[in-house]
PDB file of N, CA and C in Angstrom:
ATOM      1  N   UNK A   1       0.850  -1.172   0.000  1.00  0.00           N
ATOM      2  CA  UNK A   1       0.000   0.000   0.000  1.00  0.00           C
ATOM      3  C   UNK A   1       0.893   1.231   0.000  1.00  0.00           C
ATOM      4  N   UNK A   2       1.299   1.554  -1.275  1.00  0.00           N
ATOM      5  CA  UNK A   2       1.679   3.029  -1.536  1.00  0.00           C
ATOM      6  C   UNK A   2       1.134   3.928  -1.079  1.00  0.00           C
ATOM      7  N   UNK A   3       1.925   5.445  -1.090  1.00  0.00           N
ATOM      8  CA  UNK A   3       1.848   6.688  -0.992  1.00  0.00           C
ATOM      9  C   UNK A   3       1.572   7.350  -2.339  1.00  0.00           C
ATOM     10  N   UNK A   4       0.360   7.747  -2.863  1.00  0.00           N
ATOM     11  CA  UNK A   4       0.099   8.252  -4.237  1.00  0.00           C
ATOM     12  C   UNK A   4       1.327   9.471  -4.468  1.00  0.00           C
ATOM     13  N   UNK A   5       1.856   9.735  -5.486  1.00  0.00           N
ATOM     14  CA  UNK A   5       2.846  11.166  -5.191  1.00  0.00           C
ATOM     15  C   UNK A   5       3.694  11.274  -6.546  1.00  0.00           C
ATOM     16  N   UNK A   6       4.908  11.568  -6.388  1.00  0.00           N
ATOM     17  CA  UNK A   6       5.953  11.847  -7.557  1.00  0.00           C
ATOM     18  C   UNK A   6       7.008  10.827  -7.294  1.00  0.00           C
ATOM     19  N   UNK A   7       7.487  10.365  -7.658  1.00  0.00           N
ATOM     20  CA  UNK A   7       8.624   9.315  -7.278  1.00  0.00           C
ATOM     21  C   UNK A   7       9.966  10.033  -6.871  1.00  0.00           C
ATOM     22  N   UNK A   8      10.588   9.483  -5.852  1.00  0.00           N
ATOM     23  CA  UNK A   8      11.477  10.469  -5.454  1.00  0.00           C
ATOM     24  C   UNK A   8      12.627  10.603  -6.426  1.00  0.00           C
ATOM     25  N   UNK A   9      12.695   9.959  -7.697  1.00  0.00           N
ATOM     26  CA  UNK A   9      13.950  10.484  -8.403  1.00  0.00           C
ATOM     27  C   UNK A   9      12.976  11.783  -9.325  1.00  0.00           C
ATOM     28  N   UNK A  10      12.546  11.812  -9.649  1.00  0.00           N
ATOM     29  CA  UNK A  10      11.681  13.206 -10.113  1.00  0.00           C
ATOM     30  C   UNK A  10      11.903  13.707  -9.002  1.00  0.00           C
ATOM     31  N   UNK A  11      10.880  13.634  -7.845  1.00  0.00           N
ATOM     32  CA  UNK A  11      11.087  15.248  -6.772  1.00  0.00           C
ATOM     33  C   UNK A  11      12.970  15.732  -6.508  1.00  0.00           C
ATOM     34  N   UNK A  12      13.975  14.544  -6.810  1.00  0.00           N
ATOM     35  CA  UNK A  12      15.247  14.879  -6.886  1.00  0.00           C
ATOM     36  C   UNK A  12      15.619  15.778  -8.148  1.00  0.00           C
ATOM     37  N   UNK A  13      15.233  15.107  -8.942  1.00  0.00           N
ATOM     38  CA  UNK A  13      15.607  15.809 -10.191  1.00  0.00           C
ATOM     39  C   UNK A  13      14.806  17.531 -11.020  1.00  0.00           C
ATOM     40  N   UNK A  14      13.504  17.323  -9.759  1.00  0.00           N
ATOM     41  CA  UNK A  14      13.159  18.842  -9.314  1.00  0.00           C
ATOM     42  C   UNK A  14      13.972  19.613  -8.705  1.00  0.00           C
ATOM     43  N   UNK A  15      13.954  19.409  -7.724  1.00  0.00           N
ATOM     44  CA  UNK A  15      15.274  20.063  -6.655  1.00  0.00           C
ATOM     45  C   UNK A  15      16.185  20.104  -7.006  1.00  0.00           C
ATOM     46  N   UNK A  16      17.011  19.524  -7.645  1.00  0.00           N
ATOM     47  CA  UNK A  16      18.139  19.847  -8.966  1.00  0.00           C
ATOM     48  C   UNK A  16      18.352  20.854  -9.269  1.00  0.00           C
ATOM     49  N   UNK A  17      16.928  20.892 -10.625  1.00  0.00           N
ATOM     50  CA  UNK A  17      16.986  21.958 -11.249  1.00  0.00           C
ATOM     51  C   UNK A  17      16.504  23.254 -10.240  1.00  0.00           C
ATOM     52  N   UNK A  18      16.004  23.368  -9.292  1.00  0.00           N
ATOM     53  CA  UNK A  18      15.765  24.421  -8.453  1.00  0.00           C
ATOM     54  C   UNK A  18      17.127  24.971  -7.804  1.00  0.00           C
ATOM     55  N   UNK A  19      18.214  23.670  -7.451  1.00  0.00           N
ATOM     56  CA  UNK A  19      19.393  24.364  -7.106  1.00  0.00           C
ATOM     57  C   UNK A  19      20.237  25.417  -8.012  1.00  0.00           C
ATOM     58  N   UNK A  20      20.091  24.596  -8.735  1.00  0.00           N
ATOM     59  CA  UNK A  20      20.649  25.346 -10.154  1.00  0.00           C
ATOM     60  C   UNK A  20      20.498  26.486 -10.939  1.00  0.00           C
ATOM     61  N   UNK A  21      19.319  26.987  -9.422  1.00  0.00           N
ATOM     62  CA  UNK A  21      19.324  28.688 -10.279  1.00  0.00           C
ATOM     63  C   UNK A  21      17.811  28.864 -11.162  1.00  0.00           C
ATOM     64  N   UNK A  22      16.898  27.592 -11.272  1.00  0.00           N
ATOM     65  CA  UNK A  22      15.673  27.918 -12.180  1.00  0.00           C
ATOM     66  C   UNK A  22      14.907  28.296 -10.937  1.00  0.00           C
ATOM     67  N   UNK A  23      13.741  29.729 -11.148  1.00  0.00           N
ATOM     68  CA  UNK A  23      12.994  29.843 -10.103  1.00  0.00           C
ATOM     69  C   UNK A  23      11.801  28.556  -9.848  1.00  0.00           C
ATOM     70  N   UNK A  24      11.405  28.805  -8.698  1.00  0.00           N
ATOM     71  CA  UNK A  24      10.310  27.071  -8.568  1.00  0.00           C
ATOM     72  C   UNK A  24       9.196  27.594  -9.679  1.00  0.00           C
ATOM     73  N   UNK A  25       8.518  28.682  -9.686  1.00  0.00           N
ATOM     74  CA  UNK A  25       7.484  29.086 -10.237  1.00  0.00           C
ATOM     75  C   UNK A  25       7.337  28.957 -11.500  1.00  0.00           C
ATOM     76  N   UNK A  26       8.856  28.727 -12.069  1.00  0.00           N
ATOM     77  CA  UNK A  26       8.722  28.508 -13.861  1.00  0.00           C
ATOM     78  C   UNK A  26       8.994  26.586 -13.940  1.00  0.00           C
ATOM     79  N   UNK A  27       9.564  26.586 -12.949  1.00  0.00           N
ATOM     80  CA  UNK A  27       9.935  24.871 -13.027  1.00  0.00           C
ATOM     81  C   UNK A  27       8.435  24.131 -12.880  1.00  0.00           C
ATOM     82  N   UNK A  28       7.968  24.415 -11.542  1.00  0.00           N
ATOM     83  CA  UNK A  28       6.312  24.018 -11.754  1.00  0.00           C
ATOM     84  C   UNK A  28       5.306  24.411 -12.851  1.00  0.00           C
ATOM     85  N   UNK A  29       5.766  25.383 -13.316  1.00  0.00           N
ATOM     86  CA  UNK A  29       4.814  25.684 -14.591  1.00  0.00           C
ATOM     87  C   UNK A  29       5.322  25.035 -15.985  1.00  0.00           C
ATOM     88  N   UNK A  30       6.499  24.292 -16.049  1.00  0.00           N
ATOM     89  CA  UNK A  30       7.332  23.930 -17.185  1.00  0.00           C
ATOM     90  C   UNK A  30       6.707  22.671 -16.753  1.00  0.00           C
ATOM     91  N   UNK A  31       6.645  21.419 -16.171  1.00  0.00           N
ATOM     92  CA  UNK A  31       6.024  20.755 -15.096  1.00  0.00           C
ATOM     93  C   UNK A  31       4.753  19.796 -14.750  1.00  0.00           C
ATOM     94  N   UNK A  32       4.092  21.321 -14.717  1.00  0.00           N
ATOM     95  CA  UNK A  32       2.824  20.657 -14.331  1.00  0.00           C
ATOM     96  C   UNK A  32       2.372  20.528 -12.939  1.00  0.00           C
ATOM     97  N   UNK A  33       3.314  21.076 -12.106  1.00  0.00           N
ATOM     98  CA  UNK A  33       2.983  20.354 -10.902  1.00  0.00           C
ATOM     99  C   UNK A  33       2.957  21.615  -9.586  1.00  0.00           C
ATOM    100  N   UNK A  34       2.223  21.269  -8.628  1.00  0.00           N
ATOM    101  CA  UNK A  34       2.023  22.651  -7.764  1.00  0.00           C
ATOM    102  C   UNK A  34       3.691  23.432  -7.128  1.00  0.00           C
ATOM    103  N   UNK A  35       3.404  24.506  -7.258  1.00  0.00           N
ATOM    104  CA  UNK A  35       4.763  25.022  -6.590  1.00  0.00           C
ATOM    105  C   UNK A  35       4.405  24.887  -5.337  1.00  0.00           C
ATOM    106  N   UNK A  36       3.794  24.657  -4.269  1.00  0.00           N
ATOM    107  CA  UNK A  36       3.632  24.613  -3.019  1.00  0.00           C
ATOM    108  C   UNK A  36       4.517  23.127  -3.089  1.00  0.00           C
ATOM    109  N   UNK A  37       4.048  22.420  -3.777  1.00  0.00           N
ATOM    110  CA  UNK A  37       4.605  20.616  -3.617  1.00  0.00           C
ATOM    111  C   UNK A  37       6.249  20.752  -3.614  1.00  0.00           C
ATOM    112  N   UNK A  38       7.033  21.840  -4.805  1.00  0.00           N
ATOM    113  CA  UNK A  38       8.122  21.775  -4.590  1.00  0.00           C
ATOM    114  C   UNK A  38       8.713  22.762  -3.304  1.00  0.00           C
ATOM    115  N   UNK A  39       8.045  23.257  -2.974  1.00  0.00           N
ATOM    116  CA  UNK A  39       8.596  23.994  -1.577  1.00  0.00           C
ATOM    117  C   UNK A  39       8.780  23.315  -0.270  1.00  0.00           C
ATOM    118  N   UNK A  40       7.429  22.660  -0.444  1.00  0.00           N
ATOM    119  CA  UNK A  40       7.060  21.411   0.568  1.00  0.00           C
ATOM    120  C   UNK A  40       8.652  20.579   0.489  1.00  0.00           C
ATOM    121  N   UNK A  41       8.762  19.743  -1.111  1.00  0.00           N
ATOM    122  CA  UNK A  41       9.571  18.865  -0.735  1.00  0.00           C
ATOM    123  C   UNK A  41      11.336  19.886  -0.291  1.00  0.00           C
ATOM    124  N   UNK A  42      11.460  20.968  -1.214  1.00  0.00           N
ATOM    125  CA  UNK A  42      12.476  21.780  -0.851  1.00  0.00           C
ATOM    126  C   UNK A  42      12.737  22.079   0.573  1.00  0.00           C
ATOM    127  N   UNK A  43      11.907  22.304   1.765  1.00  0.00           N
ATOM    128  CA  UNK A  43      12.009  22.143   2.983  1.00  0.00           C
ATOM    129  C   UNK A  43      12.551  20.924   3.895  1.00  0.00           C
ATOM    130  N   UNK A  44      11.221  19.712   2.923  1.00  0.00           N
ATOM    131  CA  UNK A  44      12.078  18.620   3.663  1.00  0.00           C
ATOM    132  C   UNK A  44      13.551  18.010   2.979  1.00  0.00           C
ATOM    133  N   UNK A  45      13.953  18.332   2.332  1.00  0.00           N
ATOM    134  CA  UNK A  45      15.225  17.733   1.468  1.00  0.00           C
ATOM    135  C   UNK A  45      16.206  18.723   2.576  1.00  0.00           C
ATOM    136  N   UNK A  46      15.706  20.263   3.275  1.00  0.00           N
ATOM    137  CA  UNK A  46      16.865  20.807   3.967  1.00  0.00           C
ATOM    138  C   UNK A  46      16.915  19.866   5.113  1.00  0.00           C
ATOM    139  N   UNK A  47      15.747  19.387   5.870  1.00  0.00           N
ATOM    140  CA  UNK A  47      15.669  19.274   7.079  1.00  0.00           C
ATOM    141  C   UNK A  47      16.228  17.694   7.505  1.00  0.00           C
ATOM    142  N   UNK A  48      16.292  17.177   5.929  1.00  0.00           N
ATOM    143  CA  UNK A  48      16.731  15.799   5.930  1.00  0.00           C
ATOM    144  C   UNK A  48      18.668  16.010   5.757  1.00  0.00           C
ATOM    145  N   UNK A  49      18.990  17.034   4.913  1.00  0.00           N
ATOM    146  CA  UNK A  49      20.468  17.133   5.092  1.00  0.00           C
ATOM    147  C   UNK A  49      20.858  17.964   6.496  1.00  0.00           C
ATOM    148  N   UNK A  50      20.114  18.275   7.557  1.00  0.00           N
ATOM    149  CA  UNK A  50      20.509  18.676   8.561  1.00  0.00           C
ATOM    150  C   UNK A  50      20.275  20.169   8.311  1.00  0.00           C
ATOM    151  N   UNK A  51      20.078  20.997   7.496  1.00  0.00           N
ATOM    152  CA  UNK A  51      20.336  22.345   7.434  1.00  0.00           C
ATOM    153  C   UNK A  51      19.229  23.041   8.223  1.00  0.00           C
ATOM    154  N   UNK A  52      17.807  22.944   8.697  1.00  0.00           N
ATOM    155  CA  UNK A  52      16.732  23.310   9.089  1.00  0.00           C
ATOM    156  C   UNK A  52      16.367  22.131  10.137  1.00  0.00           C
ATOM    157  N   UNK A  53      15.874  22.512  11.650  1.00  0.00           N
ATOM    158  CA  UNK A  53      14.954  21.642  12.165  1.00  0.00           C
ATOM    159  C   UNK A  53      13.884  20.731  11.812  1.00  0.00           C
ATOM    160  N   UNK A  54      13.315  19.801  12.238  1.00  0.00           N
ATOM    161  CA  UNK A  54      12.503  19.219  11.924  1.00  0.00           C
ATOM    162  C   UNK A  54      12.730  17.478  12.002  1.00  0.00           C
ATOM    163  N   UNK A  55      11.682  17.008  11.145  1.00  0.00           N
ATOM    164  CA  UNK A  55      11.599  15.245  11.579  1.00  0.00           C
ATOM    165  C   UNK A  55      12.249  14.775  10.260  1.00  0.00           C
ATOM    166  N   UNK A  56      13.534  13.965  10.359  1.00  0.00           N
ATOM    167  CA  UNK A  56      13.827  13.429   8.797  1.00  0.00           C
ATOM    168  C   UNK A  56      12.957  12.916   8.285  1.00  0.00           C
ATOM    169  N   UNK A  57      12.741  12.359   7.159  1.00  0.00           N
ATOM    170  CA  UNK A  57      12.028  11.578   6.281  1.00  0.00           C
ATOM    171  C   UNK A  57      12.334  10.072   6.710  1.00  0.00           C
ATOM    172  N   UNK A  58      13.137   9.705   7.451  1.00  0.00           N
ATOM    173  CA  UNK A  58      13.515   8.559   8.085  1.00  0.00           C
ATOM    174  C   UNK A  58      12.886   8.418   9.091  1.00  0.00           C
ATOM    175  N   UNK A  59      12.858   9.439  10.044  1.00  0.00           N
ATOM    176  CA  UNK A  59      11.733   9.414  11.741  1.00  0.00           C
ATOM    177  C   UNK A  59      10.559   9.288  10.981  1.00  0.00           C
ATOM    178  N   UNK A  60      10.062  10.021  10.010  1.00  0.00           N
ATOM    179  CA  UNK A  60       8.957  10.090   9.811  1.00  0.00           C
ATOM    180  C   UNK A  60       8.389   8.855   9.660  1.00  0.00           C
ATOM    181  N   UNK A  61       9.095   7.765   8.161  1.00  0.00           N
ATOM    182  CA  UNK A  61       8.950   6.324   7.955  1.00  0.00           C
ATOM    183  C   UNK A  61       8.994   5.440   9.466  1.00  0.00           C
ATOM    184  N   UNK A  62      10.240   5.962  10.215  1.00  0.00           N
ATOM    185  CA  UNK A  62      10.182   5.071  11.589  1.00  0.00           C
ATOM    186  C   UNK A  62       8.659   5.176  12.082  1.00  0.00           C
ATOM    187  N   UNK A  63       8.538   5.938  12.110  1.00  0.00           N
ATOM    188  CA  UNK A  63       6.832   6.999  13.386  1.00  0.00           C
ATOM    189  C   UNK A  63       5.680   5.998  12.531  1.00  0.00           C
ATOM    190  N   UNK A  64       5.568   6.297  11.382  1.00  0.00           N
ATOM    191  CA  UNK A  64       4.769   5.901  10.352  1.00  0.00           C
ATOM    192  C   UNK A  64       4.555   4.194  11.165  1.00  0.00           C
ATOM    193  N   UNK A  65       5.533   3.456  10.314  1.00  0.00           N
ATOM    194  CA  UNK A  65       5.377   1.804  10.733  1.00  0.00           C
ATOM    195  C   UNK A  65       5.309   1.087  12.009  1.00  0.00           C
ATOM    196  N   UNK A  66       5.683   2.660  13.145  1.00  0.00           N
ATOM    197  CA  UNK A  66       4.903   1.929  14.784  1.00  0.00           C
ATOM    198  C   UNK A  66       3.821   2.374  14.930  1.00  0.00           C
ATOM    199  N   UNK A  67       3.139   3.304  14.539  1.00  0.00           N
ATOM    200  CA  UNK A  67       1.777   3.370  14.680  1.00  0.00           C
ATOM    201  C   UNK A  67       0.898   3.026  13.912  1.00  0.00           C
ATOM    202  N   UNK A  68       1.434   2.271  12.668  1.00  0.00           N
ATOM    203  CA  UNK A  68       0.895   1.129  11.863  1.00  0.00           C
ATOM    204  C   UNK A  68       0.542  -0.198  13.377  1.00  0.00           C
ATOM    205  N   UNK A  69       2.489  -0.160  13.687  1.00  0.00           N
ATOM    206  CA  UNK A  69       2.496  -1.542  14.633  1.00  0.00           C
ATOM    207  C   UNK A  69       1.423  -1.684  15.276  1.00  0.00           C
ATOM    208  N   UNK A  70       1.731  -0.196  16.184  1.00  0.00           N
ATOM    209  CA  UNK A  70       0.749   0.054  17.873  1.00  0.00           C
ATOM    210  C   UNK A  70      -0.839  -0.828  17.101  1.00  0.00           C
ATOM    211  N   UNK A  71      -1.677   0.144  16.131  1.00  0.00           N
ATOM    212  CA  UNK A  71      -3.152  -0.167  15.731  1.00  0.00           C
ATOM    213  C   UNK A  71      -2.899  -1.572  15.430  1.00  0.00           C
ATOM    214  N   UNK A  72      -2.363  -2.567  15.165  1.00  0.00           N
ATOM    215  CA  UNK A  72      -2.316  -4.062  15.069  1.00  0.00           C
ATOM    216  C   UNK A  72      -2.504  -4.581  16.149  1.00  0.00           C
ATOM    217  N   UNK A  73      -1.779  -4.126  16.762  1.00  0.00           N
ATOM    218  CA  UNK A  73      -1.539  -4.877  18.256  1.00  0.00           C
ATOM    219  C   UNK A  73      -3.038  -4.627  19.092  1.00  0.00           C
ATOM    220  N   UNK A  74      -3.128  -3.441  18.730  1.00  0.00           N
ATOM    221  CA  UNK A  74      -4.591  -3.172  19.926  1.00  0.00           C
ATOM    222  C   UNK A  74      -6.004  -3.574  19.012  1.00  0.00           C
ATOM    223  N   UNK A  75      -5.472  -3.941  17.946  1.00  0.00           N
ATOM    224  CA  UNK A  75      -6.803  -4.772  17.207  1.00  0.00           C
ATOM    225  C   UNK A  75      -6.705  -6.230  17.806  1.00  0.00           C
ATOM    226  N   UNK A  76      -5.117  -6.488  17.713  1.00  0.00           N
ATOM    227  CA  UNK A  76      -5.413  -8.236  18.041  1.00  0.00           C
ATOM    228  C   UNK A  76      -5.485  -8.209  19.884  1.00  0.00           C
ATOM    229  N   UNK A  77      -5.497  -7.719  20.375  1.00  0.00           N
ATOM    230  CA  UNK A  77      -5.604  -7.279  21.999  1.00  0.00           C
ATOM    231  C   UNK A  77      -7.036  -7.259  22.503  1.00  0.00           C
ATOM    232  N   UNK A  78      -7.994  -6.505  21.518  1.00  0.00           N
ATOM    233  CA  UNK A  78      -8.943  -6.262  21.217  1.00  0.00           C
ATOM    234  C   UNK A  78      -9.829  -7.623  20.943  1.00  0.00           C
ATOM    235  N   UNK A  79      -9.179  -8.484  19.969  1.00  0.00           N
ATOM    236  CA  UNK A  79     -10.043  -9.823  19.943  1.00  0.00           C
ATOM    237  C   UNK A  79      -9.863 -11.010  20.866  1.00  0.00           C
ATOM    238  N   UNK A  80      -8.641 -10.453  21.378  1.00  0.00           N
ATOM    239  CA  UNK A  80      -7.998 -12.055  22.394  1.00  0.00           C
ATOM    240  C   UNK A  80      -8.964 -11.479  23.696  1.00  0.00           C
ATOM    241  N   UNK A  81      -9.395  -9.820  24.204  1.00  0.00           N
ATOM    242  CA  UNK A  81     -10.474 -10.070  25.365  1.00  0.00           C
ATOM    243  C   UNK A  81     -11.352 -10.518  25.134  1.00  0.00           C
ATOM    244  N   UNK A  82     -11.707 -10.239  23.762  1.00  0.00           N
ATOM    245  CA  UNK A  82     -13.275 -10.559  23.307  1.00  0.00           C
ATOM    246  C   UNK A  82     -13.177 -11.917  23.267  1.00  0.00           C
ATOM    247  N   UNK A  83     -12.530 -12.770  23.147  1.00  0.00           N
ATOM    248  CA  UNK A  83     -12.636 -14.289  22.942  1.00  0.00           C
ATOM    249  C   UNK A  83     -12.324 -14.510  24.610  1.00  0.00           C
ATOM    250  N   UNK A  84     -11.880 -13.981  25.481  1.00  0.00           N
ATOM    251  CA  UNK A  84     -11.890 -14.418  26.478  1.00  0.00           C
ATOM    252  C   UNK A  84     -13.188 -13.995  27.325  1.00  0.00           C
ATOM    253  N   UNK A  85     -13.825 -12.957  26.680  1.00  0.00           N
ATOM    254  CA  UNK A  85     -14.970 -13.011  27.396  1.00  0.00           C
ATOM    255  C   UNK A  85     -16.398 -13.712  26.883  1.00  0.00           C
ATOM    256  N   UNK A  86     -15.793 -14.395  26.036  1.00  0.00           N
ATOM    257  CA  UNK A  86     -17.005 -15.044  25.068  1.00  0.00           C
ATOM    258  C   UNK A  86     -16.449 -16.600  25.752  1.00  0.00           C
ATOM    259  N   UNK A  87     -15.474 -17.168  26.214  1.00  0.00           N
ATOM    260  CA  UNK A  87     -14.717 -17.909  26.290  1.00  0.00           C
ATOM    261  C   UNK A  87     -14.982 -18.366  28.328  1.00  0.00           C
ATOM    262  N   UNK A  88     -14.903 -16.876  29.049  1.00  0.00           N
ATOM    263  CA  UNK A  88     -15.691 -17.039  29.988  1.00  0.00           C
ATOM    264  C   UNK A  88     -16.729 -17.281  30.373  1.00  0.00           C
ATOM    265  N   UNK A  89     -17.880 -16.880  29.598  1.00  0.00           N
ATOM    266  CA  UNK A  89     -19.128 -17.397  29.622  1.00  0.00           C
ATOM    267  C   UNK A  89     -19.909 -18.794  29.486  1.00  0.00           C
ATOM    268  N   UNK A  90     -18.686 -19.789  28.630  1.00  0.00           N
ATOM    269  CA  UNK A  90     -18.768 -20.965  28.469  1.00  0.00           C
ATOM    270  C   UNK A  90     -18.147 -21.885  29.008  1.00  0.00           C
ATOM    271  N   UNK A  91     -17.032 -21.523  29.490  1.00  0.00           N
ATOM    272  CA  UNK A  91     -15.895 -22.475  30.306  1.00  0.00           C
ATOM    273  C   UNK A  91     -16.214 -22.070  31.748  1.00  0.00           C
ATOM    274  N   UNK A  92     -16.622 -22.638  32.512  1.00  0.00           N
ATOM    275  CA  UNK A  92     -16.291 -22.212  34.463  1.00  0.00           C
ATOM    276  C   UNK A  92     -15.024 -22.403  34.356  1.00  0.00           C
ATOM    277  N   UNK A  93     -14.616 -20.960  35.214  1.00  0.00           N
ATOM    278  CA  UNK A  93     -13.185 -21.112  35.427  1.00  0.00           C
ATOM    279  C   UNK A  93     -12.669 -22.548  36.288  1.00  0.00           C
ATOM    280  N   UNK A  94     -11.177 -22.256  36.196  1.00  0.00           N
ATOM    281  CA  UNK A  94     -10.678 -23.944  36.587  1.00  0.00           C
ATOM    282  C   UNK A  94     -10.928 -23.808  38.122  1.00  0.00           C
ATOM    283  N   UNK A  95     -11.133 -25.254  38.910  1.00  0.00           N
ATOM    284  CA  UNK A  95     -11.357 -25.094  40.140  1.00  0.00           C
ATOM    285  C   UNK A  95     -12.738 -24.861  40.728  1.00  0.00           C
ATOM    286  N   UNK A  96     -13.502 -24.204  40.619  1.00  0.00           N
ATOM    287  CA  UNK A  96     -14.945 -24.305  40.683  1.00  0.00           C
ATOM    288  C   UNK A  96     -15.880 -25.489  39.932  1.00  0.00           C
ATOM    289  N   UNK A  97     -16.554 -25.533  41.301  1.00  0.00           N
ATOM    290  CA  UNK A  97     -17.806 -26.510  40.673  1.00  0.00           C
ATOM    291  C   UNK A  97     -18.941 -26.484  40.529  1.00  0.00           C
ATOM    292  N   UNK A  98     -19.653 -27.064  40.043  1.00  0.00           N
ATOM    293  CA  UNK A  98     -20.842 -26.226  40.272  1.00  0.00           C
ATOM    294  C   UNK A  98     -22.015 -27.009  41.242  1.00  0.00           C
ATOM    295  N   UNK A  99     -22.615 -26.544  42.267  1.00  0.00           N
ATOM    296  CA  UNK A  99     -22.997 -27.335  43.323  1.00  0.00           C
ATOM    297  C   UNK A  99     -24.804 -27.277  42.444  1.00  0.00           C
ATOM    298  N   UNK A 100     -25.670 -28.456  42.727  1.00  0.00           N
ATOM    299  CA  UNK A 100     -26.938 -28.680  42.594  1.00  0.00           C
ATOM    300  C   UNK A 100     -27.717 -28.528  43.498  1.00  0.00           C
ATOM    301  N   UNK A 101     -28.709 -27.770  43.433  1.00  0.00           N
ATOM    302  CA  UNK A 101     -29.569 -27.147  44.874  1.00  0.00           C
ATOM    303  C   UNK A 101     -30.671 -28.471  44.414  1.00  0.00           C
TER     304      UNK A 101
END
C-alpha cells in the first residue's frame, strides 16, 4: 500500500533543477505540478540534510510503521479479550464446581 505522489527520483531531479538557479514558479509551470509541492519537498530535502529543524524523512517512515504496529496490536488485543470473554461465559473457570440445589 503506496503513498500516491511523484517518485522520489523526479522530486530529486526537481530540486536539482531548483538548485541550479531555475525559479520554482517557472519549473512548476514547465512541469505541471504545484509550486507549493516543490517547496514542501524543498524544505524537507533541507531538514533531511541537517540544514533546518525538523523530523527526517527517516523518523517520519520510523513513526509511520509503529503506529501502523501500535493499531495491530490493539486490534489483536482487542479480539484475544473478546474471545476471552465469550470464552468465559462458556468455560467455568478452573477449580470451581458447580454445586446442585
Amino acid at each position: 500500500m503506496g503513498r500516491r505522489g511523484y517518485p522520489p527520483e523526479f522530486r530529486r531531479k526537481v530540486l536539482d533543477l531548483i538548485e541550479a538557479g531555475r525559479p520554482v514558479v517557472d519549473v512548476a509551470r514547465d512541469l505541471g505540478i504545484s509550486a507549493q509541492s516543490i517547496y514542501v519537498w524543498r524544505r524537507q530535502d533541507r531538514i533531511d540534510r541537517g540544514l533546518e529543524p525538523g523530523q527526517s524523512s527517516g523518523e517520519q517512515a520510523e513513526l509511520a510503521a509503529a503506529k501502523r504496529r501500535i493499531a495491530q496490536l490493539e486490534t489483536e488485543l482487542a479480539i484475544h479479550r473478546r474471545a476471552s470473554e465469550l470464552i468465559g461465559k462458556v468455560v467455568p473457570p478452573k477449580g470451581s464446581t458447580k454445586r446442585s440445589r
